[in-house]
C-alpha atoms as a PDB file:
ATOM      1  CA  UNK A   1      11.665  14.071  -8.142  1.00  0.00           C
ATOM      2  CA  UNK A   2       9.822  10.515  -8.539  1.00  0.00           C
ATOM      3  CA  UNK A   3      10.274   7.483 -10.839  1.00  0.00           C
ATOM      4  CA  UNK A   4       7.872   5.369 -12.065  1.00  0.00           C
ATOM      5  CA  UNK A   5       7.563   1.602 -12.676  1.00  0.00           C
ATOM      6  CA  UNK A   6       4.643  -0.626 -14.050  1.00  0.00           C
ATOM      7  CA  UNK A   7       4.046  -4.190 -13.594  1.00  0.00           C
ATOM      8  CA  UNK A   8       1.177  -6.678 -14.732  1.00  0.00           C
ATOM      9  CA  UNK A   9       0.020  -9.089 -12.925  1.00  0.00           C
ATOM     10  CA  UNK A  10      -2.372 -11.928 -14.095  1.00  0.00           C
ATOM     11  CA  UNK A  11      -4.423 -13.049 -11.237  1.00  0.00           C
ATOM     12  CA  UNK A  12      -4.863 -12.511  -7.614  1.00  0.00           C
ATOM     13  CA  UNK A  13      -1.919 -14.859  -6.530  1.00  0.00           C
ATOM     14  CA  UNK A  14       0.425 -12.428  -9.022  1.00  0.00           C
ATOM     15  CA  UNK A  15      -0.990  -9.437  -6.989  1.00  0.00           C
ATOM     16  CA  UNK A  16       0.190 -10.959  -3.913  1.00  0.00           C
ATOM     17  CA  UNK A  17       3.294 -12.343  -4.932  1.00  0.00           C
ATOM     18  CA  UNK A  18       4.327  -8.682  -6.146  1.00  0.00           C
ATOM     19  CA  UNK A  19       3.031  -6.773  -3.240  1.00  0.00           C
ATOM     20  CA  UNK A  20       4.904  -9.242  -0.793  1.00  0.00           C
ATOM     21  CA  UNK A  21       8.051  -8.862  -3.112  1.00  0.00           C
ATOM     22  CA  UNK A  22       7.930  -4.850  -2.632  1.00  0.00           C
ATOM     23  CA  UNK A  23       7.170  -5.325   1.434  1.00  0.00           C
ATOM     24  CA  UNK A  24      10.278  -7.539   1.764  1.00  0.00           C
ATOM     25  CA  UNK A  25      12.410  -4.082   0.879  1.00  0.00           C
ATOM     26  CA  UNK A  26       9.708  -1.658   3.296  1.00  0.00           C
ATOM     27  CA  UNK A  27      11.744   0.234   6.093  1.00  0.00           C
ATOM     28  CA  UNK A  28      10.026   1.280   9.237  1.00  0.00           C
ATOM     29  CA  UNK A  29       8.463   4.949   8.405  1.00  0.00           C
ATOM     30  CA  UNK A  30       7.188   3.841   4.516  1.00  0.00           C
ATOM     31  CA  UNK A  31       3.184   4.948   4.211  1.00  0.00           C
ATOM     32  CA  UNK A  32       1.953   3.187   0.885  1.00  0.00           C
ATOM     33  CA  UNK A  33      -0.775   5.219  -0.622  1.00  0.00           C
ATOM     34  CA  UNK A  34      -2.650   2.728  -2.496  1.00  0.00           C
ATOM     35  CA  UNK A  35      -5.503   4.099  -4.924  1.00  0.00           C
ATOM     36  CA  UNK A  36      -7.745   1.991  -7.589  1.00  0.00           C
ATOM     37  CA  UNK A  37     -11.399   1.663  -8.672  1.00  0.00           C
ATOM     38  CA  UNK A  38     -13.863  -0.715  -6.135  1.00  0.00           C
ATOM     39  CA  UNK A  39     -12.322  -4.077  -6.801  1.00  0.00           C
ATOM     40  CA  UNK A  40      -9.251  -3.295  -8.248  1.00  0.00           C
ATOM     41  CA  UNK A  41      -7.413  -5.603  -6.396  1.00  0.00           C
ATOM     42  CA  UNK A  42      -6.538  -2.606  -3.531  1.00  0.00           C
ATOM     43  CA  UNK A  43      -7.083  -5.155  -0.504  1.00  0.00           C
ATOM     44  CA  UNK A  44      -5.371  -8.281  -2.308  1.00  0.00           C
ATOM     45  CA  UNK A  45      -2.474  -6.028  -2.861  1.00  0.00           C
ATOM     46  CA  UNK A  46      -2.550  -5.270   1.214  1.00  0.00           C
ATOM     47  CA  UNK A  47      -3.060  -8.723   1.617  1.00  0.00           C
ATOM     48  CA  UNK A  48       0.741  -9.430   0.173  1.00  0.00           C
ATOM     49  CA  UNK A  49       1.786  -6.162   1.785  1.00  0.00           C
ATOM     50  CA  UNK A  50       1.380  -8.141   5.343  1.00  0.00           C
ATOM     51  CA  UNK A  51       2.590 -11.330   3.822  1.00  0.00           C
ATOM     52  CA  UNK A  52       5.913  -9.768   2.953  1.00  0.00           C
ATOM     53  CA  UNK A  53       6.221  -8.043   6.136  1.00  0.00           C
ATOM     54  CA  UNK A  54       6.227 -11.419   7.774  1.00  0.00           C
ATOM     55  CA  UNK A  55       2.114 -10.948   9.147  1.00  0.00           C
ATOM     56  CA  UNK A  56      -0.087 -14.211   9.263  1.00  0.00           C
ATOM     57  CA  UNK A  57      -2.854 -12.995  10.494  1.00  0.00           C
ATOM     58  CA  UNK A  58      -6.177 -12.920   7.949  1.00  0.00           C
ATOM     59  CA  UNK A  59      -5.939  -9.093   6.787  1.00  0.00           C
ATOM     60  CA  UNK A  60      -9.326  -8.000   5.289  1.00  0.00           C
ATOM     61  CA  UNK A  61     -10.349  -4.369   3.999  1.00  0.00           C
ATOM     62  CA  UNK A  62     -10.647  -2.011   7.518  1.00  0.00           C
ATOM     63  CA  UNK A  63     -13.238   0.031   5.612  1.00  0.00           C
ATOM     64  CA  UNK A  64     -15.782   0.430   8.548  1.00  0.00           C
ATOM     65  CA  UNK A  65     -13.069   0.256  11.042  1.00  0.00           C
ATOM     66  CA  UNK A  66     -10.975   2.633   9.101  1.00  0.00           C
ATOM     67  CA  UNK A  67      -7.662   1.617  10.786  1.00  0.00           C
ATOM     68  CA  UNK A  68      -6.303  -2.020  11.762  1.00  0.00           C
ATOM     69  CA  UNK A  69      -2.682  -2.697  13.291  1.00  0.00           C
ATOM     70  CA  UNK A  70      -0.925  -5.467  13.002  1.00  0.00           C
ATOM     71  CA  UNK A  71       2.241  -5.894  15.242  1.00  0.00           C
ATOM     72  CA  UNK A  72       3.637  -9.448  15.046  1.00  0.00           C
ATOM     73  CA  UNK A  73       5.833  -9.059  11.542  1.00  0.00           C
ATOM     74  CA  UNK A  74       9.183  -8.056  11.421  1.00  0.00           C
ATOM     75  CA  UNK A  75       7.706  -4.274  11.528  1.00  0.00           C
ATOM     76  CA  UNK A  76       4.267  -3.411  12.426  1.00  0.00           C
ATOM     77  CA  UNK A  77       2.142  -2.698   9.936  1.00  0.00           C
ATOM     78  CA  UNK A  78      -1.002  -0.311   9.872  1.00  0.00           C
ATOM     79  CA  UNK A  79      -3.913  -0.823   7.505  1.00  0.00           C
ATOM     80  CA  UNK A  80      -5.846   1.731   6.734  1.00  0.00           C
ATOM     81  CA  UNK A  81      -9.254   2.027   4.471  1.00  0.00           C
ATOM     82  CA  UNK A  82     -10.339   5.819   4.178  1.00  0.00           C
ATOM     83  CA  UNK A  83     -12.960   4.997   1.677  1.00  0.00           C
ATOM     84  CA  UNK A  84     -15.647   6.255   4.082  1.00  0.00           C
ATOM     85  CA  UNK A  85     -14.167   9.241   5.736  1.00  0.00           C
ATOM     86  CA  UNK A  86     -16.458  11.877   5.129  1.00  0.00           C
ATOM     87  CA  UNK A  87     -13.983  14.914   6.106  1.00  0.00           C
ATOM     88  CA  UNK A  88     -10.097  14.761   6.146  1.00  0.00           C
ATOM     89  CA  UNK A  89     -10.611  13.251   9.640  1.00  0.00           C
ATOM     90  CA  UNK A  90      -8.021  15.934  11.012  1.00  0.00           C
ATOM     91  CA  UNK A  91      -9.142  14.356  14.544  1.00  0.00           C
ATOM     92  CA  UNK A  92      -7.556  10.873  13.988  1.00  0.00           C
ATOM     93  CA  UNK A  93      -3.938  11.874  14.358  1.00  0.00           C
ATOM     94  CA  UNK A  94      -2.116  10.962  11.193  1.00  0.00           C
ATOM     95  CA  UNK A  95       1.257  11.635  12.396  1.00  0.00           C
ATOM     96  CA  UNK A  96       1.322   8.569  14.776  1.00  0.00           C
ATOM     97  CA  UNK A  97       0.672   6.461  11.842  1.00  0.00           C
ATOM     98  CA  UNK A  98       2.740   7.992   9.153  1.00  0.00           C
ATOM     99  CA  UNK A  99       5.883   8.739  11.508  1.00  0.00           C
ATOM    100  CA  UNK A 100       6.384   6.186  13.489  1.00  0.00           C
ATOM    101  CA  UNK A 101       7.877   3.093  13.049  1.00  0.00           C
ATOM    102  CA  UNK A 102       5.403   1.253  10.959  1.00  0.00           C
ATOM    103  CA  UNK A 103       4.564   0.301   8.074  1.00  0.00           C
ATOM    104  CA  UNK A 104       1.532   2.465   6.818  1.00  0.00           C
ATOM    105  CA  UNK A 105      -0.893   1.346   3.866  1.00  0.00           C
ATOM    106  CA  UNK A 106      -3.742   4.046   2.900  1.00  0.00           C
ATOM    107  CA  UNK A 107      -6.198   2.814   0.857  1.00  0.00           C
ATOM    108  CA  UNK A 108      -8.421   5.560  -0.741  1.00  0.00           C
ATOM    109  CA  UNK A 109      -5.362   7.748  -0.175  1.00  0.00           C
ATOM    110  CA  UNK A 110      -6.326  10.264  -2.115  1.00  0.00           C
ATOM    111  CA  UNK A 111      -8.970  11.117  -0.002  1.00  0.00           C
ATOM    112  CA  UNK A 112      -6.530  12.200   2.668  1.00  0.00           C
ATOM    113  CA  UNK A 113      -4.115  13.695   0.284  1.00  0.00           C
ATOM    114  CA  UNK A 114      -3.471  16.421   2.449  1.00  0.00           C
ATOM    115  CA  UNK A 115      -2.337  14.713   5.237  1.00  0.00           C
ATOM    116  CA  UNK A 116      -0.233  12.353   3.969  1.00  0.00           C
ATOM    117  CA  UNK A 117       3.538  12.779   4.481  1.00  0.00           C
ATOM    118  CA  UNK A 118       5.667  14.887   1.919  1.00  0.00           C
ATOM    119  CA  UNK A 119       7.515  11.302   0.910  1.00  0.00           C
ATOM    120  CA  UNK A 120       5.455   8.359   0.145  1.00  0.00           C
ATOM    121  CA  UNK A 121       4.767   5.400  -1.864  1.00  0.00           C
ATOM    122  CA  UNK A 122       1.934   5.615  -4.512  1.00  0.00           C
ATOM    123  CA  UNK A 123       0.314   2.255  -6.207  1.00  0.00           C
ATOM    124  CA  UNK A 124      -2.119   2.879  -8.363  1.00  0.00           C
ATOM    125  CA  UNK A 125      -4.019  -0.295  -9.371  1.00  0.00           C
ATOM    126  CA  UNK A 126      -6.089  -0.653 -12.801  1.00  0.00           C
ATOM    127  CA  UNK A 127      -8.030  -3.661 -14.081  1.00  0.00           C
ATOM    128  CA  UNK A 128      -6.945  -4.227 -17.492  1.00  0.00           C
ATOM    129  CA  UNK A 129      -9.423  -7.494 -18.030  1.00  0.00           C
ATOM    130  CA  UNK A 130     -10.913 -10.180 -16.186  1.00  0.00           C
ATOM    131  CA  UNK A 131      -8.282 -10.426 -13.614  1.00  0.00           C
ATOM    132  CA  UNK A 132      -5.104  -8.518 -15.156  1.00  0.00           C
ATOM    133  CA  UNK A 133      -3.808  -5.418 -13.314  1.00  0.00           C
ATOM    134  CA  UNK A 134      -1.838  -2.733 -14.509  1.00  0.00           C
ATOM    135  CA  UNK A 135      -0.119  -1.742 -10.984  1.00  0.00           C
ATOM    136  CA  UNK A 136       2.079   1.743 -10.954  1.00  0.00           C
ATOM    137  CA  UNK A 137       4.616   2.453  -8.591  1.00  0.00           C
ATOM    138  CA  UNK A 138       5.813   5.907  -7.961  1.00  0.00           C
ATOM    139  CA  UNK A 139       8.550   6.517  -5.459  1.00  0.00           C
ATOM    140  CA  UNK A 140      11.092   9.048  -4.585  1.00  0.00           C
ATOM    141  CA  UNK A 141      13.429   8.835  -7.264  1.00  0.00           C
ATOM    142  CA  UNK A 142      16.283   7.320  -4.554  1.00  0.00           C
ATOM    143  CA  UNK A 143      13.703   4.885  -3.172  1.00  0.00           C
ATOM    144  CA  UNK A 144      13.139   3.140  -6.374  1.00  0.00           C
ATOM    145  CA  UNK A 145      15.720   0.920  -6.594  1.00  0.00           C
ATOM    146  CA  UNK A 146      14.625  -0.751  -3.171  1.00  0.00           C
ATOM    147  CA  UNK A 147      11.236  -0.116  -3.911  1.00  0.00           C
ATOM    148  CA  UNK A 148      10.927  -1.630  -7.586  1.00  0.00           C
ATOM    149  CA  UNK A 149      14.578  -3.194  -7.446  1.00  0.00           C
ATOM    150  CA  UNK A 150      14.702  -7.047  -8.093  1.00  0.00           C
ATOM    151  CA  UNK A 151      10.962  -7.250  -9.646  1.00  0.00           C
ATOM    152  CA  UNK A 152      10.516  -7.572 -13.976  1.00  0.00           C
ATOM    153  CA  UNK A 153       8.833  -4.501 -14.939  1.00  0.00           C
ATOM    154  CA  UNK A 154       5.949  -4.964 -17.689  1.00  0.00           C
END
């Protein structure tokens, strides 16, 4: 079973501030699959991902790269941007990223939905106007309280 909660955020700096807020409670093992139209906000959200995790390095959208690690927070963190995968990319290994002791960030997820772990994170991201985003968060029912615990839903 998974739970659901919604947030709104006004501007970028909101985005960030919420996406931090939701990192400070990420365990080693969480894979985020993050999904939204082409500037929906997906890479400002990964942006406060890495903030909250404790990373200070400039984090920008891996989507020619595909994957980027980032190792000096308090866990490592793993961005990924699938956007361009043309198959499933079966050959990249998936299972060192989504079982180890990261934390993974998909975004595009959907286009790897069938390699994805059984027990995941999923923020959806929708512009409402100008720069207002409706985010979702859907979590194992048990992980929502540290997932969506502490933040004002609406």
């Amino acid at each position: 079973m998974v739970e659901t909660c919604q947030f709104t955020t006004n501007d970028e700096k909101e985005t960030r501030a919420l996406a931090s807020h939701i990192a400070i409670s990420l365990q080693a093992g969480d894979v985020i699959a993050l999904e939204g139209d082409l500037g929906a906000g997906k890479t400002t959200f990964s942006q406060g991902v890495a903030r909250g995790l404790g990373i200070e390095a400039p984090i920008d959208s891996p989507t020619f790269t595909l994957i980027k690690e980032y190792d000096q927070g308090r866990l490592p963190f793993i961005h990924m941007d699938v956007y361009r995968l043309e198959d499933g990319g079966e050959e990249l290994g998936w299972e060192e990223y989504f079982y180890g002791n990261a934390v993974a960030l998909v975004e595009w997820a959907d286009r790897i939905k069938d390699w994805l772990p059984e027990r995941f994170i999923h923020i959806e991201i929708k512009r409402v106007d100008g720069d207002r985003r409706m985010i979702t968060v859907t979590t194992p029912i048990e992980w929502k309280e540290r997932i969506c615990g502490g933040v004002e839903e609406g």
